[in-house]
Protein backbone atom coordinates (compact mmCIF):
# COMPACT_ATOMS: atom_id res chain seq x y z
CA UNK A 1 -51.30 45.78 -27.00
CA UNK A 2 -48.49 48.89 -27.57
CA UNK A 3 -45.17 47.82 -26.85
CA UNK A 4 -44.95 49.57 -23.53
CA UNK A 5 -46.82 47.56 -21.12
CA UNK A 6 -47.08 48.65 -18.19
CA UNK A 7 -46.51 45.31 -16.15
CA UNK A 8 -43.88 42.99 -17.40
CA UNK A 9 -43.81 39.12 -15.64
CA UNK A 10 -40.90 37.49 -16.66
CA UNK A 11 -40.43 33.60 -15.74
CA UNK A 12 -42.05 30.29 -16.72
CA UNK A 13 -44.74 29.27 -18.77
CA UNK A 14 -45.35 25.82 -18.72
CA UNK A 15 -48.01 22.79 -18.84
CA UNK A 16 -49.78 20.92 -15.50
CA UNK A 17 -50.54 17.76 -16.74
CA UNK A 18 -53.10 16.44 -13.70
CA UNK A 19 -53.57 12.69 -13.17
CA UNK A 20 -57.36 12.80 -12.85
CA UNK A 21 -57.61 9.35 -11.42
CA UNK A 22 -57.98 9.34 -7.69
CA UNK A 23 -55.75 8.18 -4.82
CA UNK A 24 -52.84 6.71 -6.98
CA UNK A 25 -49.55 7.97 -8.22
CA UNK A 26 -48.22 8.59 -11.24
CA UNK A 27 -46.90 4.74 -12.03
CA UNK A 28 -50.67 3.92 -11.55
CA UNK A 29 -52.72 7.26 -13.43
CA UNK A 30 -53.24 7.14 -16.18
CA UNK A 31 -55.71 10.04 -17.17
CA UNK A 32 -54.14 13.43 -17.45
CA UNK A 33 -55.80 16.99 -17.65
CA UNK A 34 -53.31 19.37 -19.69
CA UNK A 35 -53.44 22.98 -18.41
CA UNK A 36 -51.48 26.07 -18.76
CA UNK A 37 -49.00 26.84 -16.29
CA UNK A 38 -46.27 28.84 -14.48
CA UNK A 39 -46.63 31.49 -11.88
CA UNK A 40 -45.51 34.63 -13.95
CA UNK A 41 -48.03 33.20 -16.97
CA UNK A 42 -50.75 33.18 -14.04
CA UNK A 43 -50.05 36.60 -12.60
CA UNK A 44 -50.01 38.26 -16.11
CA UNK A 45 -53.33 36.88 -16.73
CA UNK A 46 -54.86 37.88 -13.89
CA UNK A 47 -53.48 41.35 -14.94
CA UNK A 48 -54.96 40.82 -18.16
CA UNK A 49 -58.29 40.05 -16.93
CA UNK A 50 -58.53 42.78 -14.90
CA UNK A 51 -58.25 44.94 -17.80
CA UNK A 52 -54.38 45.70 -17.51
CA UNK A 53 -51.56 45.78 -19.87
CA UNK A 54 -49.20 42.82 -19.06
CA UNK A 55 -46.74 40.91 -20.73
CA UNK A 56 -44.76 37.95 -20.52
CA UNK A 57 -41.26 37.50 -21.15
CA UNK A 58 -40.35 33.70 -21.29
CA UNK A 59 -39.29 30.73 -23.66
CA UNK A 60 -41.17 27.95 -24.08
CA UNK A 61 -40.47 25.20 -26.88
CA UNK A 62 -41.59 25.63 -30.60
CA UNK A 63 -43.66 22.78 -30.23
CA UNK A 64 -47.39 21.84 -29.78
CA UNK A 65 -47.11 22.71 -26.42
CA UNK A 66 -45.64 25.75 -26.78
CA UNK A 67 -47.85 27.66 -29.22
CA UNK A 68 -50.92 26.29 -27.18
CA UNK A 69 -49.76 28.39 -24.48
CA UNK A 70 -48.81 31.21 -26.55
CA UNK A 71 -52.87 31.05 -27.59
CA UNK A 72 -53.77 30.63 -24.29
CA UNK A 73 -52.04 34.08 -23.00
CA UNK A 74 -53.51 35.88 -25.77
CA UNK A 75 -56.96 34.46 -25.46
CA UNK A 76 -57.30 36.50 -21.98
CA UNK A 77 -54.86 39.33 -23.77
CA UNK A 78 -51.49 38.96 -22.43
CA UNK A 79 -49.20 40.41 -24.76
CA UNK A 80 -46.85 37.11 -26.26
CA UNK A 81 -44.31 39.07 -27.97
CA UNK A 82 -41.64 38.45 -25.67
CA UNK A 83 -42.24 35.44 -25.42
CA UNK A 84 -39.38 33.21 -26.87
CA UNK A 85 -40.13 29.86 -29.18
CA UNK A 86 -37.09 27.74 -29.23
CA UNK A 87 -37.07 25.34 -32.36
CA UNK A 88 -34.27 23.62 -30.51
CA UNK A 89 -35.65 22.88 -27.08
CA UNK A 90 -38.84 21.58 -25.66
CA UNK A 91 -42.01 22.91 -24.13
CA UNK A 92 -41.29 22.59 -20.00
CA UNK A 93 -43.86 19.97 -18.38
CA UNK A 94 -45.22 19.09 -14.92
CA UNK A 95 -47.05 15.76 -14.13
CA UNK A 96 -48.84 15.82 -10.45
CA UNK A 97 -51.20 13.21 -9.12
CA UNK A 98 -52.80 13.49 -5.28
CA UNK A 99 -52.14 10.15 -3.88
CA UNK A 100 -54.20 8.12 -1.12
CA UNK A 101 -51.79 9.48 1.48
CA UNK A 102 -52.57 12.94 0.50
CA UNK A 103 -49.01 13.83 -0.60
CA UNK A 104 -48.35 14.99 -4.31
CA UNK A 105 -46.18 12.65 -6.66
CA UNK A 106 -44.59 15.26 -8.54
CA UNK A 107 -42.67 14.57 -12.02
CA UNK A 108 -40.83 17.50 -13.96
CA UNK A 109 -39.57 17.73 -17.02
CA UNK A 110 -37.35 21.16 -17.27
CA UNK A 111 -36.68 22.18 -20.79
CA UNK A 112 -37.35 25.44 -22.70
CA UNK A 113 -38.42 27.88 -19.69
CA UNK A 114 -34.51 27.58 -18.04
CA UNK A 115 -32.47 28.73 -21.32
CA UNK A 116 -33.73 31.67 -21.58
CA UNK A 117 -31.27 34.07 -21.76
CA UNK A 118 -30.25 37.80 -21.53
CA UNK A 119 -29.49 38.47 -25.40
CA UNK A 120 -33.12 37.04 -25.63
CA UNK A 121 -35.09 39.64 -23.97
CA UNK A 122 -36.29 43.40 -25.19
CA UNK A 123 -34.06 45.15 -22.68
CA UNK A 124 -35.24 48.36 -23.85
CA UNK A 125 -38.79 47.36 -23.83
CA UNK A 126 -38.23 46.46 -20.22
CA UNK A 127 -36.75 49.96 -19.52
CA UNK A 128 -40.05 51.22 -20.32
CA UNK A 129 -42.52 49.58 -18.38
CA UNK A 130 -43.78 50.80 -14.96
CA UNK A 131 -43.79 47.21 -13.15
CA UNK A 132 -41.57 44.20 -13.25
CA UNK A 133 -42.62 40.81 -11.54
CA UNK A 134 -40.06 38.20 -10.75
CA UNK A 135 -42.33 35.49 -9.37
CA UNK A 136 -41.40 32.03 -11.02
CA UNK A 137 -41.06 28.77 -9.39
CA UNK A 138 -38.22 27.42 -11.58
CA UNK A 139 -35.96 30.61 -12.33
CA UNK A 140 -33.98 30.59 -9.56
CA UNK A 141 -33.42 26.75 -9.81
CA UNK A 142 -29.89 26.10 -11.56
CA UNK A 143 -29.44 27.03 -15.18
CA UNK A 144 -29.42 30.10 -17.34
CA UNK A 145 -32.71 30.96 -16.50
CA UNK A 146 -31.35 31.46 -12.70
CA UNK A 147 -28.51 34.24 -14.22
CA UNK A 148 -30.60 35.65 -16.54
CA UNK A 149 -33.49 36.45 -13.18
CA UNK A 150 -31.14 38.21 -11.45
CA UNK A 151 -29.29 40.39 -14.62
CA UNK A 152 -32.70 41.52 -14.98
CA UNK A 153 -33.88 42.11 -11.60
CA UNK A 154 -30.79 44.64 -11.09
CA UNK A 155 -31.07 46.24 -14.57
CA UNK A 156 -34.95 46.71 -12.95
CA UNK A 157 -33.66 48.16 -10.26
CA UNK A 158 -31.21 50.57 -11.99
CA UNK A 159 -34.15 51.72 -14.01
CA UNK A 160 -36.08 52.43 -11.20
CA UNK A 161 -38.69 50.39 -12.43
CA UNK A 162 -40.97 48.87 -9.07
CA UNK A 163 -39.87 45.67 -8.71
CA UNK A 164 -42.56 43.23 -7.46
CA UNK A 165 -41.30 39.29 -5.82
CA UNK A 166 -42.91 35.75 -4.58
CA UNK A 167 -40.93 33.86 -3.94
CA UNK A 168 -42.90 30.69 -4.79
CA UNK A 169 -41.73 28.04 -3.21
CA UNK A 170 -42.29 24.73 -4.08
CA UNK A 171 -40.69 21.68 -2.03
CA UNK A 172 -40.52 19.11 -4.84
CA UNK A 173 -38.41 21.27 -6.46
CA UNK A 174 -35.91 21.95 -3.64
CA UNK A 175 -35.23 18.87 -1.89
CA UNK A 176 -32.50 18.92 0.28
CA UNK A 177 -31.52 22.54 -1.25
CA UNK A 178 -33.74 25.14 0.73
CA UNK A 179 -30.61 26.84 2.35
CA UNK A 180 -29.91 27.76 -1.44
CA UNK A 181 -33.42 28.89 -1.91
CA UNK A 182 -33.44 31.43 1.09
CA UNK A 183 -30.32 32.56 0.01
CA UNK A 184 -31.17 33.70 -3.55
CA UNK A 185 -34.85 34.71 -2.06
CA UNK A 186 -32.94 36.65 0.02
CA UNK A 187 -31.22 38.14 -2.74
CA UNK A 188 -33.99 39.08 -4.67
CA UNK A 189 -35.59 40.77 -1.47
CA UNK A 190 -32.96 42.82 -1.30
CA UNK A 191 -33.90 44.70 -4.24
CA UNK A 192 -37.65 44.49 -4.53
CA UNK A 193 -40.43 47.14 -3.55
CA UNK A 194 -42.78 44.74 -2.71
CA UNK A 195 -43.32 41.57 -1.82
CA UNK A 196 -45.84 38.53 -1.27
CA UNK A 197 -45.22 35.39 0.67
CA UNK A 198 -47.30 32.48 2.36
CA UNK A 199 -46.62 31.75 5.79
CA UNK A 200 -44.94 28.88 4.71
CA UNK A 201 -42.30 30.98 3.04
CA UNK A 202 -42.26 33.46 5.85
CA UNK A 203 -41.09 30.39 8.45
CA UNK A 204 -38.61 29.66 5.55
CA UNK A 205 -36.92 32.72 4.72
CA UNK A 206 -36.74 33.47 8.70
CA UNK A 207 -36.74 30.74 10.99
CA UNK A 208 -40.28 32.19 12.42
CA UNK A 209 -44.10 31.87 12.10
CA UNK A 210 -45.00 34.58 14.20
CA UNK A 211 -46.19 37.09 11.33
CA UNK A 212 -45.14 40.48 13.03
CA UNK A 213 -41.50 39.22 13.42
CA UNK A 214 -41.27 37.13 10.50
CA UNK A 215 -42.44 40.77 7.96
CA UNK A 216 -40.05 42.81 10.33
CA UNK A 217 -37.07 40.52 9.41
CA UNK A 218 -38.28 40.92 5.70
CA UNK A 219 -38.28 44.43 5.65
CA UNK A 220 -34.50 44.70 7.13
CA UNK A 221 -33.47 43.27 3.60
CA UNK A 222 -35.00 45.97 1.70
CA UNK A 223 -39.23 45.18 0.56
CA UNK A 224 -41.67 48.34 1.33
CA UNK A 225 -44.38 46.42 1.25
CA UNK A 226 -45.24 42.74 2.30
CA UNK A 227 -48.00 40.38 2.00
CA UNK A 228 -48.38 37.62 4.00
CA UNK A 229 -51.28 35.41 2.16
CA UNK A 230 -53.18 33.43 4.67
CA UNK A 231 -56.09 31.76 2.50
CA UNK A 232 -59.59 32.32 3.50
CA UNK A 233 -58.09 34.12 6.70
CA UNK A 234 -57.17 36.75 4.26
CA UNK A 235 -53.26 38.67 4.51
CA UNK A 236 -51.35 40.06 7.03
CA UNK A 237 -50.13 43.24 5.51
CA UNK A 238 -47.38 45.30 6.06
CA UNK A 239 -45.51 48.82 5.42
CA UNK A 240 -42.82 48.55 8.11
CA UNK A 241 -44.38 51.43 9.67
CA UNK A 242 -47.79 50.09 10.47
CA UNK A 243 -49.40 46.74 10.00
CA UNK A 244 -52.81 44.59 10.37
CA UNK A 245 -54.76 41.81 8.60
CA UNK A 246 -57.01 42.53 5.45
CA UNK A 247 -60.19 40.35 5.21
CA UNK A 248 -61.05 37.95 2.90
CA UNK A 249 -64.33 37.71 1.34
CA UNK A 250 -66.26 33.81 2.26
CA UNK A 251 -66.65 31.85 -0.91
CA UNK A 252 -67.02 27.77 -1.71
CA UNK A 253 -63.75 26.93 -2.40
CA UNK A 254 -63.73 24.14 -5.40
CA UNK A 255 -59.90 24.45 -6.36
CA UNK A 256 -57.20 26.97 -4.81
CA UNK A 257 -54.84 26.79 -7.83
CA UNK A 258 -53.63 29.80 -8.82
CA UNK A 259 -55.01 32.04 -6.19
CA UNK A 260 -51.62 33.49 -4.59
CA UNK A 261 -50.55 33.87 -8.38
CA UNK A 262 -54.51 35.99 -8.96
CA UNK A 263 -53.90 38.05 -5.63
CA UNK A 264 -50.27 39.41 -6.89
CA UNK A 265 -51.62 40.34 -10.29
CA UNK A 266 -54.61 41.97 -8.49
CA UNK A 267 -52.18 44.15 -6.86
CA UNK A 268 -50.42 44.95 -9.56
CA UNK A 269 -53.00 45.86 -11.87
CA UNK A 270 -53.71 48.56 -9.46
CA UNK A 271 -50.41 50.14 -9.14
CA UNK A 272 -50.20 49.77 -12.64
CA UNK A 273 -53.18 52.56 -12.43
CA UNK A 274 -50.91 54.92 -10.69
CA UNK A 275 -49.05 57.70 -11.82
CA UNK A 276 -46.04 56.93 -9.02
CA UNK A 277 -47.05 54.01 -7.65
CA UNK A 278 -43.43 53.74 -5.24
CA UNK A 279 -44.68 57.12 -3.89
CA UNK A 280 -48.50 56.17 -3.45
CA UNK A 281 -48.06 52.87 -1.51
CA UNK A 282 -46.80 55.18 1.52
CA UNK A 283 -50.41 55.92 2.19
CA UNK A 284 -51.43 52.70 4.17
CA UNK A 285 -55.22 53.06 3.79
CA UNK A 286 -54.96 52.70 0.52
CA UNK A 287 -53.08 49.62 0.72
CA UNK A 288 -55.17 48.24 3.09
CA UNK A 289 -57.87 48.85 -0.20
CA UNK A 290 -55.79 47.19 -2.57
CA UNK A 291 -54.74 44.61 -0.69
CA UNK A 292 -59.02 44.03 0.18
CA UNK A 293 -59.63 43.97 -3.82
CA UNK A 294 -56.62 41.26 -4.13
CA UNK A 295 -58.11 39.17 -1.27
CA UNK A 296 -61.04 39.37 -3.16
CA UNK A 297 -59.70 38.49 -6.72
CA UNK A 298 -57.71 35.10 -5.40
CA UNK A 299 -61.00 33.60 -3.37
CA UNK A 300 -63.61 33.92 -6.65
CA UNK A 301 -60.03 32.20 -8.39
CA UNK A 302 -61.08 29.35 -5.86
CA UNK A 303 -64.51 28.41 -6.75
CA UNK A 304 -63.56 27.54 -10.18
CA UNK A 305 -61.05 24.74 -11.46
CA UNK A 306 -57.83 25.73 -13.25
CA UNK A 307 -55.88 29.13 -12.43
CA UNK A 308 -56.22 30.93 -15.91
CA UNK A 309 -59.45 29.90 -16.76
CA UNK A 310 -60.82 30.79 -13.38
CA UNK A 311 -59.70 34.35 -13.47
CA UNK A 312 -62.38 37.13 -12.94
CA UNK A 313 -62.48 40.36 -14.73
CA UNK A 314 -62.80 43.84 -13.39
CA UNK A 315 -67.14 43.54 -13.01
CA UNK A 316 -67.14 40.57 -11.50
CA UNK A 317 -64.74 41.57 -8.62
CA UNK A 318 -66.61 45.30 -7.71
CA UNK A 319 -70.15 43.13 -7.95
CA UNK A 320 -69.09 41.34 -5.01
């Protein structure tokens, strides 16, 4: 990998530990299945896969934990090399069982992935990439982690880098808090280019579930381009300017893990193509394309367990 990749994810990289025994929570499991991690780690894998040129920026601890991750990004070819190793912190970790009930029993330990800091990152390096991707779950959750986000997000935008956001929301780790979460979501929309969200997020960040008024509030804060990811229903897509749904393509889905995290880096391994791609997403057809080939990379991401190791490359998209 040169040092200018053209897609950098920064955020989280973490392990899932998932309590495989059934219908109990996580005073009861005791079985665990360890997997890799992290939104940002997912989407530059899937960028990877594709045959891309993505890196992550990210700390994780100097542990066990930590360098298995490290080898697990460079296994599918995500370039590692700004990714931090702290000898003084630990490796983040998640514990998640599915109870009886059907609601998740969610434990997290926060460590390494919310110290990472400005001084710590290749600012230059960042400067020349094409594509930035702010798209973790944890950043914008107190710490350093949370400054450090948006330093870099508006050193992005004075670069005039494109500036991708998803705003990944996750209840367990917002409890009681969401008002702060739509506020620095709203931030962040403020200066990206584009933008995915489920229509979870979408009644979230504006108080409505009806998709053509929920993306035209979204666009007033700045985003070109939204997604609105709707499973096997496929995404409601939108430039400001025109709009419509994008097809899915039917598959047997085993495990959806990872497949809103697969669609994003689909995307962006396109643009990542492109010569301009802030000029080139004006042409809707050809968003309507990309966002087709995205819809199609996140449902084969569903009829396999785990999001990294699930990830399809470049043939095995076009053969379907």
């Amino acid at each position: 990998m040169n040092n200018s990749s053209r897609v950098i994810c920064l955020g989280e990289l973490l392990i899932d530990f998932y309590c495989t025994d059934r219908g109990v929570d996580l005073v009861e499991g005791f079985h665990f299945l360890k997997q890799a991690g992290g939104a940002p780690a997912n989407v530059a894998a899937a960028i990877a896969k594709l045959g891309g040129q993505a890196a992550l920026a990210g700390k994780v601890g100097d542990d066990s934990f930590g360098h298995y991750l490290k080898r697990t990004l460079e296994e599918v070819k995500v370039d590692t090399s700004m990714l931090v190793m702290d000898p003084h912190s630990y490796t983040t970790l998640a514990f998640v069982s599915l109870q009886a009930d059907g609601e998740r029993d969610f434990t997290f330990n926060r460590g390494a992935d919310g110290l990472l800091a400005l001084n710590e990152l290749d600012l230059p390096r960042i400067k020349r990439s094409k594509i930035i991707h702010f798209g973790s779950a944890t950043a914008m959750l107190e710490g350093h982690s949370q400054d450090t986000y948006f330093q870099v997000m508006n050193l992005a935008k004075e670069y005039q880098l494109f500036i991708s956001f998803d705003p990944n929301y996750r209840g367990f780790l917002w409890k009681g808090n969401t008002e702060k979460f739509r506020e620095l979501s709203i931030k962040a929309l403020s200066l990206a280019d584009l933008v995915k969200v489920s229509q979870e997020e979408l009644m979230l960040l504006t108080g409505t579930g009806n998709l053509e008024d929920g993306v035209k509030i979204l666009h007033q804060y700045g985003p070109k381009w939204i997604n609105v990811t709707l499973g096997k229903d496929g995404t409601f897509l939108s430039s400001g300017d025109q709009a419509g749904m994008v097809s899915s393509i039917p598959v047997q889905s085993i495990d959806s893990t990872g497949a809103g995290d697969a669609f994003v880096g689909a995307i962006l391994f396109q643009l990542s193509q492109l010569e301009h791609p802030r000029e080139e997403i004006r042409d809707f057809e050809k968003v309507k394309e990309m966002t087709f080939f995205a819809n199609k990379v996140a449902a084969l991401v569903c009829t396999k367990m785990g999001a990294i190791s699930s990830l399809p490359d470049y043939e095995q998209v076009v053969g379907h």
